[in-house]
PDB file of N, CA and C in Angstrom:
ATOM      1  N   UNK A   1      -7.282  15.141  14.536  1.00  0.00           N
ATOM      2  CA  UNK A   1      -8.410  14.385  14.043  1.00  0.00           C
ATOM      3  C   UNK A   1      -8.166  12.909  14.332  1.00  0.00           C
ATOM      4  N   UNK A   2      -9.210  12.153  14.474  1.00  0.00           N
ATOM      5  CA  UNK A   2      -8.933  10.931  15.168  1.00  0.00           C
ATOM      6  C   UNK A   2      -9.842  10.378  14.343  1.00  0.00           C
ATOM      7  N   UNK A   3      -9.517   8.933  13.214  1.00  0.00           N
ATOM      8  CA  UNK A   3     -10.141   8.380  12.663  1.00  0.00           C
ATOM      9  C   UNK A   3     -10.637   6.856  13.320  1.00  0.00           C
ATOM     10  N   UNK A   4     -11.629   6.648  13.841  1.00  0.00           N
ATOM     11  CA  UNK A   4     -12.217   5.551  14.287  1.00  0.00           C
ATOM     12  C   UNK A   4     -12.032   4.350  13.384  1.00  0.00           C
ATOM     13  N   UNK A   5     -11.783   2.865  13.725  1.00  0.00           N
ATOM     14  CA  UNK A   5     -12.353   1.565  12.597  1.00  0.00           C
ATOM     15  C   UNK A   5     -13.592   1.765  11.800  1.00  0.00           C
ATOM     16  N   UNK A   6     -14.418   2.166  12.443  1.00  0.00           N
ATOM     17  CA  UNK A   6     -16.134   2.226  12.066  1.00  0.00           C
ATOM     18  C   UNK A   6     -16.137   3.606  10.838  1.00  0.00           C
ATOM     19  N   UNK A   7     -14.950   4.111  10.844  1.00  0.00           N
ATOM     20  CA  UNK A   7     -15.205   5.415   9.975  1.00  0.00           C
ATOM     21  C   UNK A   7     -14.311   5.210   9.093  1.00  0.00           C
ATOM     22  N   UNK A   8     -13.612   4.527   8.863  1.00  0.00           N
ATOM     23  CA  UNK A   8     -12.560   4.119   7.816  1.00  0.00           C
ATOM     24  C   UNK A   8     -13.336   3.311   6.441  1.00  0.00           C
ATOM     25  N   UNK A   9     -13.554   4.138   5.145  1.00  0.00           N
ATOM     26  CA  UNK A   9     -14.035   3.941   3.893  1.00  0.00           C
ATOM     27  C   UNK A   9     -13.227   2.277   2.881  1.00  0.00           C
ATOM     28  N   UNK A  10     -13.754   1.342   3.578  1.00  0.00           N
ATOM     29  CA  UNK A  10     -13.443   0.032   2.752  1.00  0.00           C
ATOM     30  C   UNK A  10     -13.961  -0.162   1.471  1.00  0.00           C
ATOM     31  N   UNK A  11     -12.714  -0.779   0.866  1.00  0.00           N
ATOM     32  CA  UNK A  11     -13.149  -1.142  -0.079  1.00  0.00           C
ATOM     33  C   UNK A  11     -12.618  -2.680  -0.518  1.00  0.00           C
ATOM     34  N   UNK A  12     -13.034  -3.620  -1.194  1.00  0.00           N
ATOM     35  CA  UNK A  12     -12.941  -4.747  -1.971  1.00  0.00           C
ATOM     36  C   UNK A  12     -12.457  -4.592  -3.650  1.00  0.00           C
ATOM     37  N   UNK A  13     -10.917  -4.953  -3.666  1.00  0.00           N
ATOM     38  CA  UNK A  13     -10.378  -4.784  -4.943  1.00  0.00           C
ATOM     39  C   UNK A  13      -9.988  -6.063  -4.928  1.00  0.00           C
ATOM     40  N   UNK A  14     -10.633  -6.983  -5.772  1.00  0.00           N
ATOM     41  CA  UNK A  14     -10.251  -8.805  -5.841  1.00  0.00           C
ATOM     42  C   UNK A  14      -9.782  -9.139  -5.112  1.00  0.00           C
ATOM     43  N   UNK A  15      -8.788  -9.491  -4.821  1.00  0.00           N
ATOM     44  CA  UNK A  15      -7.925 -10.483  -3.873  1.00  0.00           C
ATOM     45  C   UNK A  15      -7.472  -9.304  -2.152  1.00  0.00           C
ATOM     46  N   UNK A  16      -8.118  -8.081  -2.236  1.00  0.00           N
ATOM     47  CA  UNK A  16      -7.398  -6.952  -1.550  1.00  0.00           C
ATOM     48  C   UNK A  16      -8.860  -6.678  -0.531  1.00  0.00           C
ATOM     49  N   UNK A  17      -8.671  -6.254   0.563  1.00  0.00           N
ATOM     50  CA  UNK A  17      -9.794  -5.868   1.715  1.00  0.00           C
ATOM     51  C   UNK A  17      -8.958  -3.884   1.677  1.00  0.00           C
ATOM     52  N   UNK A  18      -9.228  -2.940   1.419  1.00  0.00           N
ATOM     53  CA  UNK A  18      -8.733  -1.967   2.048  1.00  0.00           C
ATOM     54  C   UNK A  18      -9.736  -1.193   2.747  1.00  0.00           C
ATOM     55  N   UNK A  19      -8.735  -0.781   3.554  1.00  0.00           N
ATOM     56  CA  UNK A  19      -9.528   0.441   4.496  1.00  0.00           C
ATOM     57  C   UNK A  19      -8.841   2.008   4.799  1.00  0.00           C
ATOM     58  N   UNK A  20      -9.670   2.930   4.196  1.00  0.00           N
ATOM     59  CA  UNK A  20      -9.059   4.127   4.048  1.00  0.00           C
ATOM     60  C   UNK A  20      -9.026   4.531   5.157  1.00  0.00           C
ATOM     61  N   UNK A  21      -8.070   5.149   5.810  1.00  0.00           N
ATOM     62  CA  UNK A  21      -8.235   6.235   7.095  1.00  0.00           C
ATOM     63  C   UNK A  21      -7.878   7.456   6.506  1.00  0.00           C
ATOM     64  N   UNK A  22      -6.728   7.749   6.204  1.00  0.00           N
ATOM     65  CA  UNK A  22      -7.032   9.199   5.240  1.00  0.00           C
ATOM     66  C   UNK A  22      -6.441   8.582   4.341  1.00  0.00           C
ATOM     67  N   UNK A  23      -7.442   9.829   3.403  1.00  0.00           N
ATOM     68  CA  UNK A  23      -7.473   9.881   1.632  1.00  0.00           C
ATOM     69  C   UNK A  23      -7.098  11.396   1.354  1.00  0.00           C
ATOM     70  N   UNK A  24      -6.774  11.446  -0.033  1.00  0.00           N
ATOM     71  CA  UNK A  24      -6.195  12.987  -0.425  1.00  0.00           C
ATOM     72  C   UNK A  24      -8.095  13.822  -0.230  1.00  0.00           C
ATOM     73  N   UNK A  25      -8.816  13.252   0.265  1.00  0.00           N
ATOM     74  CA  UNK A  25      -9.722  14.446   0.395  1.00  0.00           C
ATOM     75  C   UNK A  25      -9.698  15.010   1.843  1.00  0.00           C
ATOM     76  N   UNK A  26      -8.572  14.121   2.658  1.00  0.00           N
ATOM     77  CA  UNK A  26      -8.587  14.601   4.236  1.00  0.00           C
ATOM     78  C   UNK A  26      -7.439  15.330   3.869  1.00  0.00           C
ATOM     79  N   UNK A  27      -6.597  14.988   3.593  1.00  0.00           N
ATOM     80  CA  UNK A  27      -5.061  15.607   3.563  1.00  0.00           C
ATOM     81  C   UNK A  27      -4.450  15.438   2.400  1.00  0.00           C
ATOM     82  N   UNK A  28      -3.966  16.569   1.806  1.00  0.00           N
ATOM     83  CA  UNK A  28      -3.397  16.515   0.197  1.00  0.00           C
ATOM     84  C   UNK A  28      -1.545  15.794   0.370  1.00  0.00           C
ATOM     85  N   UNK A  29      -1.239  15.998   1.789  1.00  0.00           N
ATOM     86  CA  UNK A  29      -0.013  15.919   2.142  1.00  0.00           C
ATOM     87  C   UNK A  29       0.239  14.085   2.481  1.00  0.00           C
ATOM     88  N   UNK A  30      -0.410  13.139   2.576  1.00  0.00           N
ATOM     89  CA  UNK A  30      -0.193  11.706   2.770  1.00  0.00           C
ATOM     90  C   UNK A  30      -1.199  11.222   2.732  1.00  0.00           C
ATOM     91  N   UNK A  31      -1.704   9.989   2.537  1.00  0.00           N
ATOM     92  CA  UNK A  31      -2.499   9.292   2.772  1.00  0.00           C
ATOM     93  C   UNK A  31      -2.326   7.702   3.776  1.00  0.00           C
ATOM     94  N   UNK A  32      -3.006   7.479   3.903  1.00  0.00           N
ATOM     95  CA  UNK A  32      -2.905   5.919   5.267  1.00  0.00           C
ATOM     96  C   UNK A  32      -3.751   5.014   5.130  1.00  0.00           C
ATOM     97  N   UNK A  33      -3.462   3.487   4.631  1.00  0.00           N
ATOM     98  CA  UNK A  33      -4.836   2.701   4.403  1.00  0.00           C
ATOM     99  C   UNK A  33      -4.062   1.449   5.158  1.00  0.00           C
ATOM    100  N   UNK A  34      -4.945   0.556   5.382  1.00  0.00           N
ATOM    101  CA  UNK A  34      -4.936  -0.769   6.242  1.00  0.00           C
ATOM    102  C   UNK A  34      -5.144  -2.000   5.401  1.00  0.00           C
ATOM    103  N   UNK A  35      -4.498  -2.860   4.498  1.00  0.00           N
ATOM    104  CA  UNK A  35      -4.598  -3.595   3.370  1.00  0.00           C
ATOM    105  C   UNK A  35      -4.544  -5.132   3.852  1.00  0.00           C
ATOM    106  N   UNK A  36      -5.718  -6.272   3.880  1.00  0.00           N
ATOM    107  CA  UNK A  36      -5.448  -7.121   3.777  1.00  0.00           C
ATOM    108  C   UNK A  36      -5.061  -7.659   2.027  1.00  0.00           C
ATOM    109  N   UNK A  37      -4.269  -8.527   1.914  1.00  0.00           N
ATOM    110  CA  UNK A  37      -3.849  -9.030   0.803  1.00  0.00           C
ATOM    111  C   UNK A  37      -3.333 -10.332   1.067  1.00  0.00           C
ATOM    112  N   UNK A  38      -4.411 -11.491  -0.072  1.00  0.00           N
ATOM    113  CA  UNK A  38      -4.040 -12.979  -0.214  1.00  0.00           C
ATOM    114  C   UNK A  38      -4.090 -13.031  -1.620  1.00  0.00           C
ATOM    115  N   UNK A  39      -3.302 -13.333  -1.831  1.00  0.00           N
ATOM    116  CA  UNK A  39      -1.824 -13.310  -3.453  1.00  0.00           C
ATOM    117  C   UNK A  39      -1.887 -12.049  -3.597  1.00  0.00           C
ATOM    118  N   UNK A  40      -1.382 -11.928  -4.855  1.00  0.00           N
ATOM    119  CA  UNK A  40      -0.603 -11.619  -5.535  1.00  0.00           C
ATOM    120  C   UNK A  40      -1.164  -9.634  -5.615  1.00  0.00           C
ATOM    121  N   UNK A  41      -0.760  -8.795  -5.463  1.00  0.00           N
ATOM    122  CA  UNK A  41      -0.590  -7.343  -6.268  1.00  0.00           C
ATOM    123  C   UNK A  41       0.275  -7.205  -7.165  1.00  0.00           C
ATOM    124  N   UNK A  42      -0.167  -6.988  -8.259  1.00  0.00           N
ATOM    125  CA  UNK A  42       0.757  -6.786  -9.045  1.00  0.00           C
ATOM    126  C   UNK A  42       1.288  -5.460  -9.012  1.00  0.00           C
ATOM    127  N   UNK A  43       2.500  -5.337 -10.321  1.00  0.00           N
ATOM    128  CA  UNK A  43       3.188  -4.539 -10.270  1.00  0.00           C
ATOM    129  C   UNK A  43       2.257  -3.006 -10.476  1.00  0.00           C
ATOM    130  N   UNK A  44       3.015  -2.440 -10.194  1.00  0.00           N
ATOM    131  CA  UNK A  44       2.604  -0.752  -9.879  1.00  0.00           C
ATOM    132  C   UNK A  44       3.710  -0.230  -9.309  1.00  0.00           C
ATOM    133  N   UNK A  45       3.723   1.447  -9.869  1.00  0.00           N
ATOM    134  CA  UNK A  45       4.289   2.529  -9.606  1.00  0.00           C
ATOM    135  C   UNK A  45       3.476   3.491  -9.192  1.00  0.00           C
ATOM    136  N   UNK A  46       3.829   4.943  -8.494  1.00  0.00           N
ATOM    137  CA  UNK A  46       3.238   5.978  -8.490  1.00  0.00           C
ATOM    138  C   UNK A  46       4.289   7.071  -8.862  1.00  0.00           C
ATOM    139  N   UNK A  47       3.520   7.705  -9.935  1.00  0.00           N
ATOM    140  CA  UNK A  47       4.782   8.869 -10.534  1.00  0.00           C
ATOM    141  C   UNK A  47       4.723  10.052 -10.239  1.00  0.00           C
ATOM    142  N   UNK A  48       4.025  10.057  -8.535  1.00  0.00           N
ATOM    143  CA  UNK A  48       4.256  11.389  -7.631  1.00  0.00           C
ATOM    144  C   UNK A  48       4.454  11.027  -6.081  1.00  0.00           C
ATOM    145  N   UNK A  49       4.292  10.041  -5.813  1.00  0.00           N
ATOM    146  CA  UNK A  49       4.172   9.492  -4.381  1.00  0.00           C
ATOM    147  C   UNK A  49       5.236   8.396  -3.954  1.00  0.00           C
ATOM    148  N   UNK A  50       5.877   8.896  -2.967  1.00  0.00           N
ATOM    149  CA  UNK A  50       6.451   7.617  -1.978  1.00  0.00           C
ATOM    150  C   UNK A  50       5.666   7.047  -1.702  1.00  0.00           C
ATOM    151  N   UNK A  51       6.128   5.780  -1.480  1.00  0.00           N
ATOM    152  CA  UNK A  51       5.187   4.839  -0.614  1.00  0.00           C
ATOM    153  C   UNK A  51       5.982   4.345   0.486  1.00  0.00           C
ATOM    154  N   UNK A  52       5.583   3.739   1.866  1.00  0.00           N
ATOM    155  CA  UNK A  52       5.634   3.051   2.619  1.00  0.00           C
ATOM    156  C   UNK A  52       4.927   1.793   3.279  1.00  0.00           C
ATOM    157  N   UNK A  53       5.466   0.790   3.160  1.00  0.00           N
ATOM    158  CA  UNK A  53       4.901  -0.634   3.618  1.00  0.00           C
ATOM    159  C   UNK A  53       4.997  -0.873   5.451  1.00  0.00           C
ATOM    160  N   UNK A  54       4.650  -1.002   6.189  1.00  0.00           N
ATOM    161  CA  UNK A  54       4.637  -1.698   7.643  1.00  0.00           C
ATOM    162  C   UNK A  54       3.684  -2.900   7.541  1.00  0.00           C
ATOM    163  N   UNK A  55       4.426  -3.959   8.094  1.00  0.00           N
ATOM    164  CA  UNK A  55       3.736  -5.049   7.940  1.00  0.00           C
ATOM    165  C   UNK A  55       3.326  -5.331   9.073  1.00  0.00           C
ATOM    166  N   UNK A  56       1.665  -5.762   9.074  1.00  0.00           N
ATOM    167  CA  UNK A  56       1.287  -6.226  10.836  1.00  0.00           C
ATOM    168  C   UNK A  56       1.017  -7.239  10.763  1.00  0.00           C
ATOM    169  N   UNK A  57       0.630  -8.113  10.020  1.00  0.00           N
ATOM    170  CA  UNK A  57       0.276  -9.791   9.820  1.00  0.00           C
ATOM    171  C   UNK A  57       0.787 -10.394   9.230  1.00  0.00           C
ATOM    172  N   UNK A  58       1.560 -11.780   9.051  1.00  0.00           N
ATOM    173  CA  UNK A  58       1.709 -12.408   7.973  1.00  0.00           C
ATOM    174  C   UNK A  58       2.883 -12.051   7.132  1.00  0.00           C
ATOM    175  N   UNK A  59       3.376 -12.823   5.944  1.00  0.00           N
ATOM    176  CA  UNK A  59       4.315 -12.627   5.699  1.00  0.00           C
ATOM    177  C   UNK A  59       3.964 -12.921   4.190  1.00  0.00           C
ATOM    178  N   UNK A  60       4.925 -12.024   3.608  1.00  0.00           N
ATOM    179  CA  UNK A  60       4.920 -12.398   1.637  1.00  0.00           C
ATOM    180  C   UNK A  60       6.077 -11.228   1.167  1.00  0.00           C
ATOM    181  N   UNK A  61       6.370 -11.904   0.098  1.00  0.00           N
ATOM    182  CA  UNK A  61       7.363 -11.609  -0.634  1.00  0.00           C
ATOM    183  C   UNK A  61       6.898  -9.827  -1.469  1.00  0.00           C
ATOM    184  N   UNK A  62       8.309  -8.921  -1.439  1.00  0.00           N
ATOM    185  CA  UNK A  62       8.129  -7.773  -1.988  1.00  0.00           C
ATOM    186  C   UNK A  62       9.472  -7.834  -3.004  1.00  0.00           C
ATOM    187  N   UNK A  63       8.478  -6.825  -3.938  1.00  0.00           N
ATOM    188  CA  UNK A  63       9.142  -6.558  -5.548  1.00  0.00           C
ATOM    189  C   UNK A  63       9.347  -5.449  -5.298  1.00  0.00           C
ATOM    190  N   UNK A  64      10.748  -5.157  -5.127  1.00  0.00           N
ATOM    191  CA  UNK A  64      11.323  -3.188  -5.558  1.00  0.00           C
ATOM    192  C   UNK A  64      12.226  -3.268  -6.479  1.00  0.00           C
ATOM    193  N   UNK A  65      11.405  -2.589  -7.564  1.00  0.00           N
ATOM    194  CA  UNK A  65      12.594  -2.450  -8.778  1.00  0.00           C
ATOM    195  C   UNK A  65      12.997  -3.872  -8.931  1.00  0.00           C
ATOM    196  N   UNK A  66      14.358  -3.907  -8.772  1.00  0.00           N
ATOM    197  CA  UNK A  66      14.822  -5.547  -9.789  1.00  0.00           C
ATOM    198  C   UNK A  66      15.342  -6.344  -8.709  1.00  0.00           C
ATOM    199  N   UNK A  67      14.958  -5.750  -7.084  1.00  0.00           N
ATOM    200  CA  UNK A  67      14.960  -6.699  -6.084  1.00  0.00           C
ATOM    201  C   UNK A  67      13.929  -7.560  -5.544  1.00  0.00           C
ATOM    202  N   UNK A  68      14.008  -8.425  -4.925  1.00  0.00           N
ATOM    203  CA  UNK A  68      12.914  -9.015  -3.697  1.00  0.00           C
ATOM    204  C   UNK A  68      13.499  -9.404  -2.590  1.00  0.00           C
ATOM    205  N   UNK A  69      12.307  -9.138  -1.610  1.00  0.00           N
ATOM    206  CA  UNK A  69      12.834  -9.956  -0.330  1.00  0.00           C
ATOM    207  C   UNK A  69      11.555 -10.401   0.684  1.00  0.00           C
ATOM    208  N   UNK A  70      11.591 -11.571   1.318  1.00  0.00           N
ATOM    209  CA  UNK A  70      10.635 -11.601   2.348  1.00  0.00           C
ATOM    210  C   UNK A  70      10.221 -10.852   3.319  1.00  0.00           C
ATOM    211  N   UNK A  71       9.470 -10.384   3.744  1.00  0.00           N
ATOM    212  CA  UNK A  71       9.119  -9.241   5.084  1.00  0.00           C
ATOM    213  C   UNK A  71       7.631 -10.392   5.988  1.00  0.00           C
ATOM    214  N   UNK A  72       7.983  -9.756   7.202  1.00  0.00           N
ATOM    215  CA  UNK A  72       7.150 -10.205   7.940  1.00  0.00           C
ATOM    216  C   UNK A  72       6.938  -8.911   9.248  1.00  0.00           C
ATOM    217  N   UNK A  73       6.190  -9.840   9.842  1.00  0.00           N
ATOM    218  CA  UNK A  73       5.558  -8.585  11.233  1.00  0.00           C
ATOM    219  C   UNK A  73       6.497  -7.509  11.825  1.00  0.00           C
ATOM    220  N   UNK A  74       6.615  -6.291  11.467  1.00  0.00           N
ATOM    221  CA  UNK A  74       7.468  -5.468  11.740  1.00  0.00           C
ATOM    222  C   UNK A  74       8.470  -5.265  11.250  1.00  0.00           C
ATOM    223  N   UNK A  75       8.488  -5.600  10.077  1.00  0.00           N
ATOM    224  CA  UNK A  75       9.131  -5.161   8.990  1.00  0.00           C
ATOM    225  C   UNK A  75       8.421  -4.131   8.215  1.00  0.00           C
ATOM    226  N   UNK A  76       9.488  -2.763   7.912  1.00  0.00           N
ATOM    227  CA  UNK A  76       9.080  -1.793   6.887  1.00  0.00           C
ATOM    228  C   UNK A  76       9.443  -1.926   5.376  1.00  0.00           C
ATOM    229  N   UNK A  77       8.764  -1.502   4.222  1.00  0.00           N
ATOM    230  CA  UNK A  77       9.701  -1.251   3.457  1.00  0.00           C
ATOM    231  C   UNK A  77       9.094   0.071   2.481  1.00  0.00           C
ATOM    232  N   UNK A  78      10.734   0.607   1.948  1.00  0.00           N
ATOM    233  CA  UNK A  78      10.102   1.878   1.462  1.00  0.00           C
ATOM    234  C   UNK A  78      10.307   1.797  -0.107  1.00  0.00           C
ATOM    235  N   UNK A  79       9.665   2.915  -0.823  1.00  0.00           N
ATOM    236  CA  UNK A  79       9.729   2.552  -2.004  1.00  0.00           C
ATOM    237  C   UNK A  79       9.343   3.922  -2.771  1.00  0.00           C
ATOM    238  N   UNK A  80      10.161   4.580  -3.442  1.00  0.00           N
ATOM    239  CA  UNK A  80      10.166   5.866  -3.748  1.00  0.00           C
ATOM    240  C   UNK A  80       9.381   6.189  -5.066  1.00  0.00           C
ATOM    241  N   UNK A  81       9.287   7.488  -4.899  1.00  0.00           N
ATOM    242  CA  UNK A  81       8.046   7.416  -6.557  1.00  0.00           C
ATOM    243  C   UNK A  81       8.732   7.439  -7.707  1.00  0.00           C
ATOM    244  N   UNK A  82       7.912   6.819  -8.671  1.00  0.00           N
ATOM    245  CA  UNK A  82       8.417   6.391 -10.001  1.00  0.00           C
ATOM    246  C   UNK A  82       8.940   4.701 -10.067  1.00  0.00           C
ATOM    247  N   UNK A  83       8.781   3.939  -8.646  1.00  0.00           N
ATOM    248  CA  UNK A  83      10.177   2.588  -8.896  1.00  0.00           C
ATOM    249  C   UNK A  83       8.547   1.725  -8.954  1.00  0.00           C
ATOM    250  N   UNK A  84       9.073   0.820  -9.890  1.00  0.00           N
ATOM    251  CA  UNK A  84       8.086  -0.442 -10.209  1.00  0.00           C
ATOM    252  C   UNK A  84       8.426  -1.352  -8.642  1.00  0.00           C
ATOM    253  N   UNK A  85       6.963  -1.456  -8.129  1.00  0.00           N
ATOM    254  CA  UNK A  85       7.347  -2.475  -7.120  1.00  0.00           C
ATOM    255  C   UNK A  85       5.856  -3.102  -6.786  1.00  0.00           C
ATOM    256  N   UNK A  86       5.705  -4.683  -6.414  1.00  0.00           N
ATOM    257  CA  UNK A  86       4.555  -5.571  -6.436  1.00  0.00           C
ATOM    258  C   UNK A  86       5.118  -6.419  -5.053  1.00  0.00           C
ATOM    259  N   UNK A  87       4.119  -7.059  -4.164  1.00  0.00           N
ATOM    260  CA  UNK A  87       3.916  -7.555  -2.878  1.00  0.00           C
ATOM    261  C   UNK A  87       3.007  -8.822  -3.001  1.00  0.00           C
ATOM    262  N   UNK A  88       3.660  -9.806  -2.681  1.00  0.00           N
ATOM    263  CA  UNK A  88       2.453 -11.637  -2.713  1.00  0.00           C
ATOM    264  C   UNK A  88       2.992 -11.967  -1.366  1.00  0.00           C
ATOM    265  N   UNK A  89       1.397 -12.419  -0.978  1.00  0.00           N
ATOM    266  CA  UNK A  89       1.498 -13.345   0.111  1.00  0.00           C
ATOM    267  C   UNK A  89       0.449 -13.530   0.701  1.00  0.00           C
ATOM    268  N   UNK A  90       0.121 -13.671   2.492  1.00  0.00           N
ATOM    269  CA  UNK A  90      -1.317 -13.624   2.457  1.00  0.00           C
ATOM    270  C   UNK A  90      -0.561 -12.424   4.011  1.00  0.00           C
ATOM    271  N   UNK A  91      -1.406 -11.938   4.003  1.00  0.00           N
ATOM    272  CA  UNK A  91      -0.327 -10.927   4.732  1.00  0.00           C
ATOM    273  C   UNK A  91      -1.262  -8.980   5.037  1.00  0.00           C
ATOM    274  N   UNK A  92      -1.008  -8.358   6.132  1.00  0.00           N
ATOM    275  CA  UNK A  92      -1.588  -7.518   6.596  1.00  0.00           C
ATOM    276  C   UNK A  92      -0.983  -6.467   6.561  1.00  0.00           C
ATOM    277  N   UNK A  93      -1.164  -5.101   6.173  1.00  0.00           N
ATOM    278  CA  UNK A  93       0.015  -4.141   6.333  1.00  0.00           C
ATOM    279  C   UNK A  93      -1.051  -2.778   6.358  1.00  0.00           C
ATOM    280  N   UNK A  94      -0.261  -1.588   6.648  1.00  0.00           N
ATOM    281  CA  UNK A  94      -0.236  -0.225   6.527  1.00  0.00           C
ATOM    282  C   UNK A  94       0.739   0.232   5.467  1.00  0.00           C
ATOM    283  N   UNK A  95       0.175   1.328   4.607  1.00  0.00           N
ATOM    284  CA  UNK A  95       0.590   1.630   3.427  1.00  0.00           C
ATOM    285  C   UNK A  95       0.460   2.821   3.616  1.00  0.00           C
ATOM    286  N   UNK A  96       1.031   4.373   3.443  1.00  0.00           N
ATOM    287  CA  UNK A  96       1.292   5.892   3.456  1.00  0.00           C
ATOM    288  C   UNK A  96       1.746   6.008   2.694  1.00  0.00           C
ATOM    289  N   UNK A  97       1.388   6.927   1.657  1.00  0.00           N
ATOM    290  CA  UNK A  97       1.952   7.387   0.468  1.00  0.00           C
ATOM    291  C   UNK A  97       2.303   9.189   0.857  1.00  0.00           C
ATOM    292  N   UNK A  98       2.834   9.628   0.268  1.00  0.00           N
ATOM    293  CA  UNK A  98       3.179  11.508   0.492  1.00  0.00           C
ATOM    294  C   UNK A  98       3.506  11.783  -1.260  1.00  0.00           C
ATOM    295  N   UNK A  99       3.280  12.217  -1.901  1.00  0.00           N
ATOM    296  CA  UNK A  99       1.683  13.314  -1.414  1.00  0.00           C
ATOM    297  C   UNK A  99       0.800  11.889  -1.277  1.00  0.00           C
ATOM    298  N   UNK A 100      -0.351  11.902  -0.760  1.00  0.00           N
ATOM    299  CA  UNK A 100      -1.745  11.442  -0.753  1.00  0.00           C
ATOM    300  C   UNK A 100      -1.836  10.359  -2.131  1.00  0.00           C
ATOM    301  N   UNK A 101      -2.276   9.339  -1.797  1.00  0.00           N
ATOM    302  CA  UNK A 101      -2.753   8.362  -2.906  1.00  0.00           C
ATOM    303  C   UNK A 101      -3.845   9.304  -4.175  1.00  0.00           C
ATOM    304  N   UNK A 102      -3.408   8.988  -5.124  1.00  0.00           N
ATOM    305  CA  UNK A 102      -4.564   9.112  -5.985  1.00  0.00           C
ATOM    306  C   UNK A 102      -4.122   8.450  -7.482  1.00  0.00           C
ATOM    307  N   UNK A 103      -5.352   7.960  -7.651  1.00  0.00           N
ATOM    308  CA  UNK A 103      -5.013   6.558  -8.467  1.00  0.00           C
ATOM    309  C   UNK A 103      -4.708   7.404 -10.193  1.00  0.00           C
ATOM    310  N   UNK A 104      -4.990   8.737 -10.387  1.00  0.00           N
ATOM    311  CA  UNK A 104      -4.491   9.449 -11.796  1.00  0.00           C
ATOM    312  C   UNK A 104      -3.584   8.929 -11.725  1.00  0.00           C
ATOM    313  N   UNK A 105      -2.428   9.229 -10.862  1.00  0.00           N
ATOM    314  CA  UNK A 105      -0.893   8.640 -11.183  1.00  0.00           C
ATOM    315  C   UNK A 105      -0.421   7.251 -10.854  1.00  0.00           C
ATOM    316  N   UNK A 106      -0.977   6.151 -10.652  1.00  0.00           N
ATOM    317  CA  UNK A 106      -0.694   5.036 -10.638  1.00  0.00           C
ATOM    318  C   UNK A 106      -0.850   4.292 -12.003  1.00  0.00           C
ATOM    319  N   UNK A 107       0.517   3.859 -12.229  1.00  0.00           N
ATOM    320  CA  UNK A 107       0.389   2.798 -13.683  1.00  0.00           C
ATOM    321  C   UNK A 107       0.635   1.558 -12.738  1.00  0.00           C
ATOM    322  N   UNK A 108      -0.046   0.552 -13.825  1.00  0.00           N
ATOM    323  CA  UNK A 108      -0.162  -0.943 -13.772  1.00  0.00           C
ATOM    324  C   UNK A 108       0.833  -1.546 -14.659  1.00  0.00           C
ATOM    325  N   UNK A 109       1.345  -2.857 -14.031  1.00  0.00           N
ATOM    326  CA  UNK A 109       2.092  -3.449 -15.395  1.00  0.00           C
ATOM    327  C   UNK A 109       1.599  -4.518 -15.445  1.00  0.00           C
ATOM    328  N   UNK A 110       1.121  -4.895 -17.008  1.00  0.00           N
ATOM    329  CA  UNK A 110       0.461  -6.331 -17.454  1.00  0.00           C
ATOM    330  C   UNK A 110      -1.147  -5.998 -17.575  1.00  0.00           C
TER     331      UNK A 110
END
């Protein structure tokens, strides 16, 4: 299956541009979105899903657990389910979660 730009389900979450290419209604097994972000995401976990960060634009600071570090263009970072982790900057990335995003299991902190 081949997901086109023009077919990818955007959305506008404040400070966030996303764009779905798959969602757990394509595949229960991962999901894949395209995230612009200028400041701040706060903290969040998922208490069934890995996540993965690839960064394609720009650069900002990432929160894993009780670390940080700067990432920029081609830099990955991973982040396993259950770990508190938050991302600032102004900055472009790809995000895959396994299983599939779905926001039941995402907590917020603050």
């Amino acid at each position: 299956m081949i997901i086109r730009i023009g077919e990818a389900r955007i959305r506008e979450a404040g400070n966030m541009s996303i764009s779905n290419y798959v969602t757990k209604e394509t595949s229960k097994g991962f999901s894949l979105a395209v995230v612009a972000l200028r400041g701040l995401h706060g903290k969040v976990r998922s208490s069934v899903s890995d996540r993965g960060y690839y960064i394609l634009q720009g650069r900002a600071n990432v929160f894993v657990g009780d670390e940080s570090s700067e990432v920029s263009v081609g830099d990955a970072v991973f982040i396993p389910a259950g770990t508190w982790h938050a991302i600032e900057g102004d900055v472009k990335y790809c995000v895959i979660n396994s299983p599939a995003f779905d926001p039941k299991f995402e907590e917020t902190f603050g």
